[in-house]
Protein backbone atom coordinates (compact mmCIF):
# COMPACT_ATOMS: atom_id res chain seq x y z
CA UNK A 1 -5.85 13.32 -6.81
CA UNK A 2 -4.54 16.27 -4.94
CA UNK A 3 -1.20 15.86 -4.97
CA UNK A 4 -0.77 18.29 -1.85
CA UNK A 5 -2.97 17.18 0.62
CA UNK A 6 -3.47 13.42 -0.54
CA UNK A 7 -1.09 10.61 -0.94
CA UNK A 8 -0.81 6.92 -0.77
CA UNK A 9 0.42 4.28 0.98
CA UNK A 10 1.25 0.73 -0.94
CA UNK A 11 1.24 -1.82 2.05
CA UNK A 12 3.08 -4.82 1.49
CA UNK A 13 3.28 -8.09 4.04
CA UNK A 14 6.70 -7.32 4.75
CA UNK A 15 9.75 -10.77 4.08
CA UNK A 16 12.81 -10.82 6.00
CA UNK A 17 14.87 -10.83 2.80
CA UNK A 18 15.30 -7.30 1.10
CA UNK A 19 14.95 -9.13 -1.83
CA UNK A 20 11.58 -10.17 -1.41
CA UNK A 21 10.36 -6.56 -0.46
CA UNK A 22 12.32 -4.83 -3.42
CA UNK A 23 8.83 -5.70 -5.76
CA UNK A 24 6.95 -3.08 -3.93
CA UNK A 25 9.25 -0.54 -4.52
CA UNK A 26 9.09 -0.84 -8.16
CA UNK A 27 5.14 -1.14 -8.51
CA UNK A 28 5.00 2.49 -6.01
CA UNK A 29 7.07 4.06 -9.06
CA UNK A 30 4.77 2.78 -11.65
CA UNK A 31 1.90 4.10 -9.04
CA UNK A 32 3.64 7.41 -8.87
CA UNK A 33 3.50 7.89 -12.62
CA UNK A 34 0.19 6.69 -12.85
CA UNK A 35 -0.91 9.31 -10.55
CA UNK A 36 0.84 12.12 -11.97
CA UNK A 37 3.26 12.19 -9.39
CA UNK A 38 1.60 11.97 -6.21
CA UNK A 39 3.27 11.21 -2.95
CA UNK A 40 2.98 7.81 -2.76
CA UNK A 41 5.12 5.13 0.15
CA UNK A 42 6.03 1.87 0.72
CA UNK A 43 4.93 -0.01 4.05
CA UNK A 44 4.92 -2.86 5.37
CA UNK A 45 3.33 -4.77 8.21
CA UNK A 46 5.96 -6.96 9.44
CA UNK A 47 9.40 -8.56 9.17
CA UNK A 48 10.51 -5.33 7.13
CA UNK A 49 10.70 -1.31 7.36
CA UNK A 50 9.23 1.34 7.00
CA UNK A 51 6.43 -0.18 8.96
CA UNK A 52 3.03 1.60 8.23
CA UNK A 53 3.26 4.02 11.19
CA UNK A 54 6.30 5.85 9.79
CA UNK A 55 5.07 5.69 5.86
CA UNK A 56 1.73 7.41 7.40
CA UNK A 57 3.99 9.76 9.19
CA UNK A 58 5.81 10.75 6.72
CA UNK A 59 2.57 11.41 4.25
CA UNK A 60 1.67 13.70 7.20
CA UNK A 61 4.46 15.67 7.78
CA UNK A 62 4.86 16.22 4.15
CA UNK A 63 0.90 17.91 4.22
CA UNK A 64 -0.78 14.96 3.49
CA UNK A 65 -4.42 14.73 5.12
CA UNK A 66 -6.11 12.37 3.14
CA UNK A 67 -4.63 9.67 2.82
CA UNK A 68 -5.53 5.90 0.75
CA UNK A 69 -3.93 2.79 2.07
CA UNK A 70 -3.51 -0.02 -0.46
CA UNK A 71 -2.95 -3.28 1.26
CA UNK A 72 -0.67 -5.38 -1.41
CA UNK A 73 -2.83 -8.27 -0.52
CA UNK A 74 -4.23 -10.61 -2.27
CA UNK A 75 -7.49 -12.08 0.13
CA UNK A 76 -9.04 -10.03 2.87
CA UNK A 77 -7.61 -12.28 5.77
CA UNK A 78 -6.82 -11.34 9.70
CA UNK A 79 -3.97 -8.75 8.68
CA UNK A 80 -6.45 -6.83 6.39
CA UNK A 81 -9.99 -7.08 8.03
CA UNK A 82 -8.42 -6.87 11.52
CA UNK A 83 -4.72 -5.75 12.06
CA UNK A 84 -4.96 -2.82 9.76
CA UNK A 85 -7.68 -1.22 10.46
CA UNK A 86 -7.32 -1.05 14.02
CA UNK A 87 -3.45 0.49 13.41
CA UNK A 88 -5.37 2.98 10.72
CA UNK A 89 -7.88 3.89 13.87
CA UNK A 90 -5.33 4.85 16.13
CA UNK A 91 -2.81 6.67 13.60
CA UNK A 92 -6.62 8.90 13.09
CA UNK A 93 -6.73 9.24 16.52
CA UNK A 94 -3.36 10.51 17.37
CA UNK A 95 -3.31 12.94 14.46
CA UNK A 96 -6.65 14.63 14.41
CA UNK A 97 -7.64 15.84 10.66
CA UNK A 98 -6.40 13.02 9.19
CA UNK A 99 -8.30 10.88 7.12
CA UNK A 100 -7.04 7.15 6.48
CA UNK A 101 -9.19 5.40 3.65
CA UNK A 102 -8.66 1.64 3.15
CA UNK A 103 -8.36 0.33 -0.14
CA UNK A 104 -9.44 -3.16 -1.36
CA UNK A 105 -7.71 -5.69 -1.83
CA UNK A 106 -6.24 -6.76 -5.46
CA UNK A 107 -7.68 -10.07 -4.93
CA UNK A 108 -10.61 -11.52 -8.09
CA UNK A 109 -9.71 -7.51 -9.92
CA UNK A 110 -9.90 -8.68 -14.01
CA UNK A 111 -6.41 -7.31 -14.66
CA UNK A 112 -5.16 -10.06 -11.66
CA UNK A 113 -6.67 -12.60 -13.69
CA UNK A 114 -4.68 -11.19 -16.69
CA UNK A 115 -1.68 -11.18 -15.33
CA UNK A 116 -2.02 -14.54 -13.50
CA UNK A 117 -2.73 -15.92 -17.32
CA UNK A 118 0.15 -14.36 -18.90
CA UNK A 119 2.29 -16.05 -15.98
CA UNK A 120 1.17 -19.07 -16.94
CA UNK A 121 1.63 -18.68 -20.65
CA UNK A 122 5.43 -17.17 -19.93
CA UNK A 123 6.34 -20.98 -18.53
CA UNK A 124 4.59 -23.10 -20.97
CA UNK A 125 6.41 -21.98 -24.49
């Protein structure tokens, strides 16, 4: 990844309690590492801020052009096959040069599956 020019945007559902959105912060630093230190911002789409305008904003204005939006989703429902891409389309628009890619989702991914097993295992000992 081209840590000038390229960054990432973790996109979260948003909760009205800080609490709930604190998560997101946490994984974007283990994202950061993972990526050698690429920009990389927390969104989300509703009930919290930054809201995804400003994160993509801010990608922008720090020389960003390409830039990979990971919905923190876990099924492809309205928000991601509808919402989102329609609010990528016109942050493109207004901010020729730009290029938005959409990520999947983390939905059936094998390492999901891992984790949701190890959940499980953490509350039956």
């Amino acid at each position: 990844m081209d840590v000038g020019t390229e960054a990432v945007v973790l996109l979260g559902h948003g909760s009205r309690l800080p609490s709930g959105n604190q998560g997101l912060y946490r994984v974007a630093t283990r994202v950061t590492e993972a990526l050698a230190g690429a920009r990389v911002e927390v969104a989300f789409l509703q009930l919290a801020e930054p809201g995804l305008e400003e994160a993509v904003e801010r990608c922008f204005a720090a020389g960003a052009r390409r830039v990979a939006v990971v919905p923190f989703f876990l099924f492809p429902g309205a928000h991601v096959r509808e919402d989102i891409p329609r609010a990528l389309a016109a942050l493109e628009a207004r901010h020729p040069g730009l290029e938005l890619r959409l990520a999947g989702v983390l939905g059936d991914h094998p390492k999901l599956a891992e984790v949701a097993a190890e959940r499980a295992r953490e509350v039956m000992r």
